[in-house]
C-alpha atoms as a PDB file:
ATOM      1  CA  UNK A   1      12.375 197.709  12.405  1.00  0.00           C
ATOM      2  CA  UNK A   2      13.507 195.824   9.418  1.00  0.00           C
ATOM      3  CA  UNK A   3      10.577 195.689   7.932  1.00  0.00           C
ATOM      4  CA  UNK A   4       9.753 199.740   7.831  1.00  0.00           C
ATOM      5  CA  UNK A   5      13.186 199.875   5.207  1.00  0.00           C
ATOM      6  CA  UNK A   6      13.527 198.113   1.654  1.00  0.00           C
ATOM      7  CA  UNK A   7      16.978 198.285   1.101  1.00  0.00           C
ATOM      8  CA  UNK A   8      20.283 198.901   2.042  1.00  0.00           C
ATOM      9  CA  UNK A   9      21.666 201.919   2.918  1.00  0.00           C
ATOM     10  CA  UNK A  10      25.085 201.251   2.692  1.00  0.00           C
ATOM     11  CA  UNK A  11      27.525 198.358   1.893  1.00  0.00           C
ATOM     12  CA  UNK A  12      27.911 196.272   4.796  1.00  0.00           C
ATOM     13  CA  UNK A  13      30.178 193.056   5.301  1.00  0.00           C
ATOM     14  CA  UNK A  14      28.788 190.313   8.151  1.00  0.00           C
ATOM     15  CA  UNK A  15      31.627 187.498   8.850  1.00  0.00           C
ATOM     16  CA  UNK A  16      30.915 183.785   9.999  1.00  0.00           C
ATOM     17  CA  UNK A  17      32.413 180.344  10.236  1.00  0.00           C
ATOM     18  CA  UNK A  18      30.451 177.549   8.907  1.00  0.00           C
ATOM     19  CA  UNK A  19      31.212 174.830  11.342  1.00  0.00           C
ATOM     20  CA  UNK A  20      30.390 172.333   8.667  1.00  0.00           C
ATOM     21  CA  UNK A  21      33.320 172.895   7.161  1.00  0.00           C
ATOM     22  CA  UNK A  22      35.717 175.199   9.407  1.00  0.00           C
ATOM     23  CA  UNK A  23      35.381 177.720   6.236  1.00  0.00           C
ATOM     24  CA  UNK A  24      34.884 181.202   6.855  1.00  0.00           C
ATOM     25  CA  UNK A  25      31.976 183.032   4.901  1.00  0.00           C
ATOM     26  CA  UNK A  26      30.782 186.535   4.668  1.00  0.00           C
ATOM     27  CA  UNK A  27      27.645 187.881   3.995  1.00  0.00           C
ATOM     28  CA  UNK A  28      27.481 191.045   1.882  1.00  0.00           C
ATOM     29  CA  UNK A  29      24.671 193.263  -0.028  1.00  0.00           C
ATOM     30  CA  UNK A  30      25.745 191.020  -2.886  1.00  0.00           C
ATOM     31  CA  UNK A  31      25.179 187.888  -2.102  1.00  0.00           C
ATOM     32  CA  UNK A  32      22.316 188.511   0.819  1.00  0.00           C
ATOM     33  CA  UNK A  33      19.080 189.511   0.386  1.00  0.00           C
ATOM     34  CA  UNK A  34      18.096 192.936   3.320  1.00  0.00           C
ATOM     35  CA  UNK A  35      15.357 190.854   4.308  1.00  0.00           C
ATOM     36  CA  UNK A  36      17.912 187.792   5.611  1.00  0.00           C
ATOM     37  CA  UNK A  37      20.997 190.280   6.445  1.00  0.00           C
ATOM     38  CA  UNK A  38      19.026 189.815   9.762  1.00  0.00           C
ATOM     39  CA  UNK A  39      20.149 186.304   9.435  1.00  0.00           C
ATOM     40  CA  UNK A  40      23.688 186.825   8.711  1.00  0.00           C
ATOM     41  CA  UNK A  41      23.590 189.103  11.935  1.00  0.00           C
ATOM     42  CA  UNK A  42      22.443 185.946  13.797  1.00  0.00           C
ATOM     43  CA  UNK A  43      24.781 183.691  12.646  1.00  0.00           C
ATOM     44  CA  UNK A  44      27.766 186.287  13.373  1.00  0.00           C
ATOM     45  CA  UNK A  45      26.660 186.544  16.970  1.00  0.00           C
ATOM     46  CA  UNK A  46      26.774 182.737  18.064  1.00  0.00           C
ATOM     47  CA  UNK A  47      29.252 182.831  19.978  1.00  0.00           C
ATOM     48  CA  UNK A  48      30.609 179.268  21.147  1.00  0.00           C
ATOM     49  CA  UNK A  49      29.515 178.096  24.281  1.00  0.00           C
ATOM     50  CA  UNK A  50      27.432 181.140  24.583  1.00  0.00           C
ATOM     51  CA  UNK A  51      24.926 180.749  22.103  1.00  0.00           C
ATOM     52  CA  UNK A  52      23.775 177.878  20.027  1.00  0.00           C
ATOM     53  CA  UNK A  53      25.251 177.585  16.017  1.00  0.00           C
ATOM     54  CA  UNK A  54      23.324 179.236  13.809  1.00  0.00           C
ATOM     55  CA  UNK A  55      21.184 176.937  11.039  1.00  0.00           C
ATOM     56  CA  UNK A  56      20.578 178.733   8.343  1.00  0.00           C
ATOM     57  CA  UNK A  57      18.584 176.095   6.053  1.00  0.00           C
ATOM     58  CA  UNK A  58      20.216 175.384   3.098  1.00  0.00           C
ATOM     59  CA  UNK A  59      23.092 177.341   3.586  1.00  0.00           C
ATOM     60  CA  UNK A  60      25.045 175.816   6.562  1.00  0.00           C
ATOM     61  CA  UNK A  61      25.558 175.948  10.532  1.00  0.00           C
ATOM     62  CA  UNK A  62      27.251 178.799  11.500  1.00  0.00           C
ATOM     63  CA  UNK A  63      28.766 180.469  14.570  1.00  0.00           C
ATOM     64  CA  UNK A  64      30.468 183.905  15.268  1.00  0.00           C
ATOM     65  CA  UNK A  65      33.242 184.966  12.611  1.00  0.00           C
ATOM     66  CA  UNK A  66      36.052 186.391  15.088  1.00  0.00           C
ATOM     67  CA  UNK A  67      36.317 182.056  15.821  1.00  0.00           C
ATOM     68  CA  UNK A  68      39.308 182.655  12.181  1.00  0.00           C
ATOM     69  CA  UNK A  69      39.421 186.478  12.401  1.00  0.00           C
ATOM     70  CA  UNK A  70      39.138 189.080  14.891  1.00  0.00           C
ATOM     71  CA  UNK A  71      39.020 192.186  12.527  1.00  0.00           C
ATOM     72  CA  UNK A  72      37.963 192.048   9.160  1.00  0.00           C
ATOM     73  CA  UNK A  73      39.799 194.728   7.437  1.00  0.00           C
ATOM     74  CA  UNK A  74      40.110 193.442   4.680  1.00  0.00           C
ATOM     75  CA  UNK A  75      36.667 193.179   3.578  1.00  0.00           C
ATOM     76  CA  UNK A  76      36.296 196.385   4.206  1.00  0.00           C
ATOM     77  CA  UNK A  77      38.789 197.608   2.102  1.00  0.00           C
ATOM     78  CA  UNK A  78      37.950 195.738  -1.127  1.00  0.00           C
ATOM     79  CA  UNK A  79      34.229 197.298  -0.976  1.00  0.00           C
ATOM     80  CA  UNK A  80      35.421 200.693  -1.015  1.00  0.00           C
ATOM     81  CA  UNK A  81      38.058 199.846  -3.761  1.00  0.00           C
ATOM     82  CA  UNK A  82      34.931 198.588  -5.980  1.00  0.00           C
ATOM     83  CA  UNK A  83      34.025 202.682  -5.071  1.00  0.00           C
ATOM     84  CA  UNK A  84      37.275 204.503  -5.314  1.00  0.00           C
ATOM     85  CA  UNK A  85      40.488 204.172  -7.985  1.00  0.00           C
ATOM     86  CA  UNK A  86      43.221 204.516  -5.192  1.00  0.00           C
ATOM     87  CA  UNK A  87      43.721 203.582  -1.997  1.00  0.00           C
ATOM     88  CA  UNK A  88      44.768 207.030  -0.757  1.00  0.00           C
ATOM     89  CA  UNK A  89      41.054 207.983  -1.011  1.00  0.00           C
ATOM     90  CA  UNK A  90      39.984 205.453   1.450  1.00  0.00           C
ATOM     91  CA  UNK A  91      39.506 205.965   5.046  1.00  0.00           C
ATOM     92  CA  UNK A  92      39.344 203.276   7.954  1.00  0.00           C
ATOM     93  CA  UNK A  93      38.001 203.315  11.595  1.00  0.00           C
ATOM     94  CA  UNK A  94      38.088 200.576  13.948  1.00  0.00           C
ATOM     95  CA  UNK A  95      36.120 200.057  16.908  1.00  0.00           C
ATOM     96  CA  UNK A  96      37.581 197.202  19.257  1.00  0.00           C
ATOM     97  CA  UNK A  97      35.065 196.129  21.870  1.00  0.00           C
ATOM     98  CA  UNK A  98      34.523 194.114  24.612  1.00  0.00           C
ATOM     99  CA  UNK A  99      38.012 194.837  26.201  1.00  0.00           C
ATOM    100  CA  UNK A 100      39.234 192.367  29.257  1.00  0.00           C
ATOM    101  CA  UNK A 101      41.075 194.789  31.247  1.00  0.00           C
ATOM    102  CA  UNK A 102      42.145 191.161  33.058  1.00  0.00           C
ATOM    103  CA  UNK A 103      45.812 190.866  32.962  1.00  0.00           C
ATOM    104  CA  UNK A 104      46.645 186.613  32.245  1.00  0.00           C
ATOM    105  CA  UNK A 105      49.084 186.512  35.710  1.00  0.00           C
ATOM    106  CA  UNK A 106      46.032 186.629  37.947  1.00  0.00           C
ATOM    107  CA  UNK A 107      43.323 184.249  36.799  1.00  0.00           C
ATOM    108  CA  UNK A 108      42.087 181.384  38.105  1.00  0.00           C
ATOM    109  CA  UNK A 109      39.904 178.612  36.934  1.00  0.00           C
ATOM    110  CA  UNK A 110      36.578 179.177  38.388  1.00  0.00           C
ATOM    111  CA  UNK A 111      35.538 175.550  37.237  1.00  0.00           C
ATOM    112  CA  UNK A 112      33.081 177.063  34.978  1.00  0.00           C
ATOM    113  CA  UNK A 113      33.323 176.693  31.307  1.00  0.00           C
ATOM    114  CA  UNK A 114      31.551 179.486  29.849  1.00  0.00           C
ATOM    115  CA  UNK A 115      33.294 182.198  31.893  1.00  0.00           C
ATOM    116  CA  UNK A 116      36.744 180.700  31.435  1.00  0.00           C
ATOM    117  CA  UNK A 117      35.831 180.957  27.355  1.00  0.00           C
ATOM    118  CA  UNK A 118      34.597 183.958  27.298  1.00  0.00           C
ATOM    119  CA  UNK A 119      37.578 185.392  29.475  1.00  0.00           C
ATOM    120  CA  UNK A 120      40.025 183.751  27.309  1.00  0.00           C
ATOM    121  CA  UNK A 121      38.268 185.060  24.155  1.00  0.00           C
ATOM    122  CA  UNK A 122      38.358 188.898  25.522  1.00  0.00           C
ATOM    123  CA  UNK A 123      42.322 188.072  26.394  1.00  0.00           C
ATOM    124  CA  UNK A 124      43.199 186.806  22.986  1.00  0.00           C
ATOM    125  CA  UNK A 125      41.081 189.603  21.036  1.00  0.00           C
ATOM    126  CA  UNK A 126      43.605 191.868  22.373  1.00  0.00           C
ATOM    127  CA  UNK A 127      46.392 190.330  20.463  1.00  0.00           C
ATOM    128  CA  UNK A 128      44.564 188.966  17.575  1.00  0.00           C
ATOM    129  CA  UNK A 129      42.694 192.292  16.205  1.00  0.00           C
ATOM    130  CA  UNK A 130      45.881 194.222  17.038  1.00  0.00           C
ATOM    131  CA  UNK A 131      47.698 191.858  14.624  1.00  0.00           C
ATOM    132  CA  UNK A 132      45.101 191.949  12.205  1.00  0.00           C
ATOM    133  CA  UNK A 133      45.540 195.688  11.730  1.00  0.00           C
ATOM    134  CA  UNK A 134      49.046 195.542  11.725  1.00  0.00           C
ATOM    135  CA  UNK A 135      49.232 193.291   8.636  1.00  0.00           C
ATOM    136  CA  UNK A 136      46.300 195.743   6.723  1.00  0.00           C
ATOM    137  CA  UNK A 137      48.580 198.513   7.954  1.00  0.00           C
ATOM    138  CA  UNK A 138      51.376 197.357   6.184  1.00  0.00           C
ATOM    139  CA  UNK A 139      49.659 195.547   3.002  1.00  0.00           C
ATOM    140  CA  UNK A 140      47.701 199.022   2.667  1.00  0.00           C
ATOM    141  CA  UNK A 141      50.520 201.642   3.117  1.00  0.00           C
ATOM    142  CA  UNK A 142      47.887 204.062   1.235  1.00  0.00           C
ATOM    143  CA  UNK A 143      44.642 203.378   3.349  1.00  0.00           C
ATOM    144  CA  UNK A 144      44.174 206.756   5.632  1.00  0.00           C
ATOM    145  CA  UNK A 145      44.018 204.479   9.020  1.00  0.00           C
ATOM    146  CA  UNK A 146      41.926 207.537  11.292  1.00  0.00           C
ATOM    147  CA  UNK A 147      40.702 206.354  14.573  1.00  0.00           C
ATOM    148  CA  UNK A 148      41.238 202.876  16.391  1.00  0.00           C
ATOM    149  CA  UNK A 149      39.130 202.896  19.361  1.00  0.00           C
ATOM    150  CA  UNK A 150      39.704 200.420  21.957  1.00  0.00           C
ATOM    151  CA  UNK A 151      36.920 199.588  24.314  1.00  0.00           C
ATOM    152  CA  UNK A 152      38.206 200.829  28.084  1.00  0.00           C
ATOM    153  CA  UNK A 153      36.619 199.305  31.747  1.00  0.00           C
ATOM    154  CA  UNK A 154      35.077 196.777  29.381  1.00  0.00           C
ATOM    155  CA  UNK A 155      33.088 194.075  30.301  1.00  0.00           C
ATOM    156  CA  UNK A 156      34.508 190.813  31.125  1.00  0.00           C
ATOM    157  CA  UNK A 157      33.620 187.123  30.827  1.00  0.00           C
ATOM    158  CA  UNK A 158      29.766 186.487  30.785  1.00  0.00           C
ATOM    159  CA  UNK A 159      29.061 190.376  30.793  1.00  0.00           C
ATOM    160  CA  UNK A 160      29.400 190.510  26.473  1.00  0.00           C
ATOM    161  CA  UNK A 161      25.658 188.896  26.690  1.00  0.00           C
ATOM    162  CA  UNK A 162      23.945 191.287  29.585  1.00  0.00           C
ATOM    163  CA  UNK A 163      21.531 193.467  27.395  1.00  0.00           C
ATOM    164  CA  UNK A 164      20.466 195.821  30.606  1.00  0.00           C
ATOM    165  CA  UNK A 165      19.918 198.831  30.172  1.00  0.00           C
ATOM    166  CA  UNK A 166      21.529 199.901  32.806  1.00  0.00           C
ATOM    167  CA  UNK A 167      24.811 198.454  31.677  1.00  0.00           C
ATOM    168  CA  UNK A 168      24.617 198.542  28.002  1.00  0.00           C
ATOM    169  CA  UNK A 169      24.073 202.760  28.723  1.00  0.00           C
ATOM    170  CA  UNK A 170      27.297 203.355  30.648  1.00  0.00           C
ATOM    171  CA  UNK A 171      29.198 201.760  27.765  1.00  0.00           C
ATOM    172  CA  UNK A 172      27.468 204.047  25.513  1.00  0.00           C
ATOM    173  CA  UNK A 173      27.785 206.954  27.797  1.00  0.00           C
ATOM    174  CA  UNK A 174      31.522 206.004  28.032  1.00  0.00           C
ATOM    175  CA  UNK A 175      31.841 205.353  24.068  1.00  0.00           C
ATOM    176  CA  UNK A 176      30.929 208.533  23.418  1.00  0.00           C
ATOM    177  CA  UNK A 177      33.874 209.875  25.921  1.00  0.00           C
ATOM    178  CA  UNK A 178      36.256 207.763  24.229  1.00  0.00           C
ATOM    179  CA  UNK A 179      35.427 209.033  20.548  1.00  0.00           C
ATOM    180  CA  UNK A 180      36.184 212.385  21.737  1.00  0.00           C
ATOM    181  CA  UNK A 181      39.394 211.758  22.969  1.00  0.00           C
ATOM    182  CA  UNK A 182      40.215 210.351  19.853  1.00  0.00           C
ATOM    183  CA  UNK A 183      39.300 213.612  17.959  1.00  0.00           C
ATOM    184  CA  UNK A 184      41.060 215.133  20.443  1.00  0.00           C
ATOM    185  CA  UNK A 185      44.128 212.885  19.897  1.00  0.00           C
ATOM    186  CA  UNK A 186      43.736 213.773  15.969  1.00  0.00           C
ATOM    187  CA  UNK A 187      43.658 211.363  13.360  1.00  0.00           C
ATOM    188  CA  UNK A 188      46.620 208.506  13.060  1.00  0.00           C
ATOM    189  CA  UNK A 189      47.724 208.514  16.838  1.00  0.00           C
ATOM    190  CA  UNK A 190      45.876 206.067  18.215  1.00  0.00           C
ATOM    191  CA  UNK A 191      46.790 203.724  15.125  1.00  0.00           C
ATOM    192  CA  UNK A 192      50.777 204.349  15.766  1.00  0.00           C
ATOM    193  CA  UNK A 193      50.425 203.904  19.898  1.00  0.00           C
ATOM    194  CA  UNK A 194      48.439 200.459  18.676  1.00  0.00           C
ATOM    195  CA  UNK A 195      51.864 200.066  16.654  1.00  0.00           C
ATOM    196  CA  UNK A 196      53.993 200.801  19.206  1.00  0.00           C
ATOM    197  CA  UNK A 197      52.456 198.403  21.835  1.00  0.00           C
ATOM    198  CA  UNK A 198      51.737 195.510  19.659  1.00  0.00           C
ATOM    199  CA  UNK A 199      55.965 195.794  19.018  1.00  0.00           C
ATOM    200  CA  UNK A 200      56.898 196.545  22.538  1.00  0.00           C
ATOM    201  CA  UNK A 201      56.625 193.249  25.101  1.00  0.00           C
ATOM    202  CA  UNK A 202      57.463 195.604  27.715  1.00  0.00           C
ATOM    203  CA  UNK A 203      54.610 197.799  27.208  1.00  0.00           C
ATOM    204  CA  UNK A 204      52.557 194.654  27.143  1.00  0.00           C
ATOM    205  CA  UNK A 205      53.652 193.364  30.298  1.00  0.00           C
ATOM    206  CA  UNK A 206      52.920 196.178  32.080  1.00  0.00           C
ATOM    207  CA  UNK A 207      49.413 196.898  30.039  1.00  0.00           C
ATOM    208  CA  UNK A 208      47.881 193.600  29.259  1.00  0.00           C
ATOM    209  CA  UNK A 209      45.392 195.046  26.874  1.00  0.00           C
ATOM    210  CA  UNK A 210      46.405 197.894  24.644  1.00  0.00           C
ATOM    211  CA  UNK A 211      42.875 199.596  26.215  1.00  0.00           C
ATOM    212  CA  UNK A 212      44.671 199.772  29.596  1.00  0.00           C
ATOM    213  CA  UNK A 213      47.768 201.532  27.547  1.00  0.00           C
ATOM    214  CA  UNK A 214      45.746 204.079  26.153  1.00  0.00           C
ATOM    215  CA  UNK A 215      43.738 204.608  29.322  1.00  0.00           C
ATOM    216  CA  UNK A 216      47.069 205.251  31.681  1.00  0.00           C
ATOM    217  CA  UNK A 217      48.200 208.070  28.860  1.00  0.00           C
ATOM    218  CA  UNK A 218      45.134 209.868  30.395  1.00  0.00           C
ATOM    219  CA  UNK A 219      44.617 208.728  33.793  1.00  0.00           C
ATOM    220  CA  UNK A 220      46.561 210.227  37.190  1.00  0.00           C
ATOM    221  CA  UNK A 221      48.712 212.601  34.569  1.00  0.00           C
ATOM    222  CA  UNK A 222      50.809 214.928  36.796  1.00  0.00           C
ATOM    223  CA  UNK A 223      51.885 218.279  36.142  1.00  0.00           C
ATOM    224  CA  UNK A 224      55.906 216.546  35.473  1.00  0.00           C
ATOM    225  CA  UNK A 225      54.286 214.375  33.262  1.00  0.00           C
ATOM    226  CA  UNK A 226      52.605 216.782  31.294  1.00  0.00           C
ATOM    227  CA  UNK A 227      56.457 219.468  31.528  1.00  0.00           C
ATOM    228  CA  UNK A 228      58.293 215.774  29.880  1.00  0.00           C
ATOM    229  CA  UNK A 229      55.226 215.320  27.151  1.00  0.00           C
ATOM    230  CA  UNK A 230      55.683 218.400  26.127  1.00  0.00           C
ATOM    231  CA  UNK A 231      59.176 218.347  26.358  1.00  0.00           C
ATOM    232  CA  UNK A 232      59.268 215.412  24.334  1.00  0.00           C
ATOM    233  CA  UNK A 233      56.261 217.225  21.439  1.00  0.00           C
ATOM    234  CA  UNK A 234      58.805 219.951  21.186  1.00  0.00           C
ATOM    235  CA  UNK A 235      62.517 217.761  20.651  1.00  0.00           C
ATOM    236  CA  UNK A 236      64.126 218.831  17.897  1.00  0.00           C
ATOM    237  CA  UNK A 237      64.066 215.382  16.048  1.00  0.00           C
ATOM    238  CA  UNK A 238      65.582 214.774  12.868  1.00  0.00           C
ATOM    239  CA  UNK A 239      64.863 211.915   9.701  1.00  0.00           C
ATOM    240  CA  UNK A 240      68.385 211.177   9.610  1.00  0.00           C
ATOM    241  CA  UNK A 241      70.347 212.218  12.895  1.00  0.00           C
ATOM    242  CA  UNK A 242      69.951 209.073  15.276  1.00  0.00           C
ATOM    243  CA  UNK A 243      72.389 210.485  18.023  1.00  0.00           C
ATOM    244  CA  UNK A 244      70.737 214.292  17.952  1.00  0.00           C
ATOM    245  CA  UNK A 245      67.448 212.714  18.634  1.00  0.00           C
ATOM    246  CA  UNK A 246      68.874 210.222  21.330  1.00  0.00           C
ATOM    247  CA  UNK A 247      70.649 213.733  23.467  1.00  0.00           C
ATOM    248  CA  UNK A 248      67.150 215.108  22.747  1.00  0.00           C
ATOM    249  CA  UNK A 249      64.669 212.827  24.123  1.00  0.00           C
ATOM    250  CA  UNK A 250      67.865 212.115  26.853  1.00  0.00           C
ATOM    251  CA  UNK A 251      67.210 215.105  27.906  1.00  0.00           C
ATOM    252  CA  UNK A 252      63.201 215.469  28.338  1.00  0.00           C
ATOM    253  CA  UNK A 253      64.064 212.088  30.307  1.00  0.00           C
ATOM    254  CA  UNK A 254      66.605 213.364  32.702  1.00  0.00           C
ATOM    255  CA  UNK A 255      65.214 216.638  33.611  1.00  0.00           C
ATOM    256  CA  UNK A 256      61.823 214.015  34.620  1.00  0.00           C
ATOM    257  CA  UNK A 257      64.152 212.147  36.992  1.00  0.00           C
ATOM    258  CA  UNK A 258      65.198 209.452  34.691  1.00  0.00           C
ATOM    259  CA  UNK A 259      68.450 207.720  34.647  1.00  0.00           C
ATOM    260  CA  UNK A 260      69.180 207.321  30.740  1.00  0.00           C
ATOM    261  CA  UNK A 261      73.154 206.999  31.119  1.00  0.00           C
ATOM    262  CA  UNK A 262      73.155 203.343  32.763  1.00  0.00           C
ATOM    263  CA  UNK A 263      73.272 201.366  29.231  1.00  0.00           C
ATOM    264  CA  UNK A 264      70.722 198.458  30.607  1.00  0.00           C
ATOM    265  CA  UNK A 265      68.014 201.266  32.004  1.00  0.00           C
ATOM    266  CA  UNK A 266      64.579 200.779  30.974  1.00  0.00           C
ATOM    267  CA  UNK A 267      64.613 204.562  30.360  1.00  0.00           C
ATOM    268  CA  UNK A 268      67.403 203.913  28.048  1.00  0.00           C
ATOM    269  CA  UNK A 269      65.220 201.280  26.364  1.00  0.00           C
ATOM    270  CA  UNK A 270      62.339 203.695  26.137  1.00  0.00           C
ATOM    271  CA  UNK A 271      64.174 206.378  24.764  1.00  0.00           C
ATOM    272  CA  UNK A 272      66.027 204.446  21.941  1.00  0.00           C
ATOM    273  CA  UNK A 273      62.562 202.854  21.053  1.00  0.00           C
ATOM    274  CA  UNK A 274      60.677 206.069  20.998  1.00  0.00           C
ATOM    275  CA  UNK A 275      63.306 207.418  18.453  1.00  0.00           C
ATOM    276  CA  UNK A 276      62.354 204.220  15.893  1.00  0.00           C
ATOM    277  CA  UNK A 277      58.235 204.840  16.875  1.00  0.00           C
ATOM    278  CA  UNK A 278      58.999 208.525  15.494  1.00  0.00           C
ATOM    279  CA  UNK A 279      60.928 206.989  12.095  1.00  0.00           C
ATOM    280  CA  UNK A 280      58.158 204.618  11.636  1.00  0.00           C
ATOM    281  CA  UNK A 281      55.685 206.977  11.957  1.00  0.00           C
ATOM    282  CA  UNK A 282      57.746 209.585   9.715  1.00  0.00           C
ATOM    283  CA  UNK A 283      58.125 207.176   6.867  1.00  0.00           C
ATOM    284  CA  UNK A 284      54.557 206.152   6.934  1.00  0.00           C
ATOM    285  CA  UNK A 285      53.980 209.887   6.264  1.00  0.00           C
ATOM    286  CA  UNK A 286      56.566 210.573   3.585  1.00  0.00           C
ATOM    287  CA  UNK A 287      55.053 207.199   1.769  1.00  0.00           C
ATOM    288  CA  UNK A 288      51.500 208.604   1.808  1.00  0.00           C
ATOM    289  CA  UNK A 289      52.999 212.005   1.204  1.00  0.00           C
ATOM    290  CA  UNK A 290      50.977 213.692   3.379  1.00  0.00           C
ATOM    291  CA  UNK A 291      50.848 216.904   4.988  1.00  0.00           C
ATOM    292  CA  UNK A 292      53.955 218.234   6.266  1.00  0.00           C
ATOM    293  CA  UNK A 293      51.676 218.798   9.539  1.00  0.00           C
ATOM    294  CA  UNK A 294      51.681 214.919   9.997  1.00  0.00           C
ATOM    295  CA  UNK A 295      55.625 214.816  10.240  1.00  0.00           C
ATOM    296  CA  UNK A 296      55.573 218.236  12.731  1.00  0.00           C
ATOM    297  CA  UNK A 297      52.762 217.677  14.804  1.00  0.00           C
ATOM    298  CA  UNK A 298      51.013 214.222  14.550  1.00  0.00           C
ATOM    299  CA  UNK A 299      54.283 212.627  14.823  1.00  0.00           C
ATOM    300  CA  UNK A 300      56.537 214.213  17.922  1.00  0.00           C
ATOM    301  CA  UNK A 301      52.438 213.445  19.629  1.00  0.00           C
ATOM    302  CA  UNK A 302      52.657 209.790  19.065  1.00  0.00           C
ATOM    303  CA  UNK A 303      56.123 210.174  20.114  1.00  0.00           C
ATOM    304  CA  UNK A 304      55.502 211.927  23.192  1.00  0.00           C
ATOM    305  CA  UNK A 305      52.351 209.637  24.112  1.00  0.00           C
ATOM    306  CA  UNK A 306      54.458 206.347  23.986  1.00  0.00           C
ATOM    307  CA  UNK A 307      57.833 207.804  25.493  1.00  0.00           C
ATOM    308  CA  UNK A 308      55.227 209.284  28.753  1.00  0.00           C
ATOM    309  CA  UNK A 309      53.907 205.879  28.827  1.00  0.00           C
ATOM    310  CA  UNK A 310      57.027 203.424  28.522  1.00  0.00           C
ATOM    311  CA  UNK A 311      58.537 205.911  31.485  1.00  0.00           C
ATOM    312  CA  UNK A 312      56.043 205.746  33.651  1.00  0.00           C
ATOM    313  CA  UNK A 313      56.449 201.348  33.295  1.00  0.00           C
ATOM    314  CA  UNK A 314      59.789 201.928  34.357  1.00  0.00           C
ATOM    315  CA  UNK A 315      59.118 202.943  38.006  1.00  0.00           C
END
């Protein structure tokens, strides 16, 4: 297939760690010829354990990049800035695959290495790319962050390396589901519910992987669920009046069956959190000055999507 094309068609970034040295190195249409990007795609995929390092002759021995980093946002970033003369004109969507769905209170050791590593690495991959695109977040206040997708009923341990076609299809089929829910979501929300989990340890406890988060905003919802999400999308909430929007959102609560008036209630906790998810979320739009539509709409549904959620983990 490579050998039917000439060129590149677009900028691409590959990242690796040359075990020589611990160093991490990326491979770019600057510094990589098309004919060995092939390469670079080999030495990105050696995963430890799984596959052999790659040895590239005369460049080094090299094994998958996510060993030092997860997400590389950053790359990404500086190649369209070599493009564009702001920030404000670049866009960023992130695809996180290869989701657990374990929780870390149940496993065992099976006595077998690879499994236990590959686990592990699915586990950790949660918490390391969220982190990763926190701190781009907040270096790159300007960047448009659109879509995160996370990777739901994804494979676990050994499964990241069966090529079937049977299996490798239903995660397409099932890709394609998810990337149409986050159309349907609109553009920003899944980035501020990422947000909101990677700050909440609650919402990690009960939703070990922020996949499993997103998946219970859509799975089993109930017609009360969908009165108090509503309720919540239409709270008159204000930039500046922290005890209008805590009788607000008090309210939506209450009239769900909540009990918001015992001060050490985890609906309490949910409700006084989702009023500092809607101010983070509000400032990001003032400081990107975007469409008022981003403070009306996109905001009370980011709102409304982690205040459903954080509820429903207090039952």
């Amino acid at each position: 297939m490579i050998a039917s094309h000439t060129d590149f068609g677009r900028r691409i970034t590959v990242g690796t760690v040359n075990i020589n040295d611990g160093t991490f190195h990326k491979f770019d249409q600057t510094n990589t010829s098309y004919a060995d990007m092939a390469r670079a795609a080999f030495s990105s995929a050696s995963i430890p354990t799984v596959f052999p390092p790659y040895n590239w002759e005369g460049k080094g021995l090299f094994v998958d990049g996510s060993t030092a980093t997860n997400i590389n946002v950053e790359d990404a970033i500086t190649q369209c800035k070599e493009l564009v003369d702001d920030e404000s004109k670049i866009t960023i969507d992130i695809l996180l695959c290869g989701g657990a769905n374990q929780s870390t209170k149940d496993w065992q050791d099976v006595g077998q290495t690879i499994p236990d590593y590959l686990r592990g690495r699915s586990i950790r991959g949660q918490f390391h790319g969220g982190n990763t695109v926190a701190d781009a977040r907040k270096a790159h206040p300007d960047v448009n962050f659109r879509y995160v997708i996370g990777q739901e009923d994804g494979f676990t341990s050994t499964g990241m390396i069966n090529f079937d076609g049977d299996h490798t299809w239903k995660l397409q089929e099932k890709g394609r589901l998810q990337a149409q829910d986050a159309l349907t979501y609109g553009e920003g929300t899944h980035f501020g519910l990422l947000m909101a989990w990677m700050e909440d340890e609650g919402l990690q406890a009960e939703y070990p992987n922020y996949t499993d988060f997103v998946k219970s905003l859509k799975d089993d919802s109930t017609a009360a669920e969908k009165d108090l999400e509503q309720c919540i999308k239409d709270a008159p909430l204000s930039l500046d009046d922290w005890d209008m929007n805590k009788e607000a959102l008090s309210e939506c609560a209450e009239q769900a069956g909540y009990d918001v008036q015992d001060e050490n209630s985890c609906a309490l906790r949910c409700t006084l959190e989702a009023i500092l998810v809607y101010w983070a979320e509000a400032i990001h739009c003032i400081e990107k000055q975007a469409p008022n539509s981003c403070i009306t709409a996109k905001c009370p549904a980011i709102v409304a999507a982690f205040d459903v959620a954080c509820l429903k983990s207090c039952h």
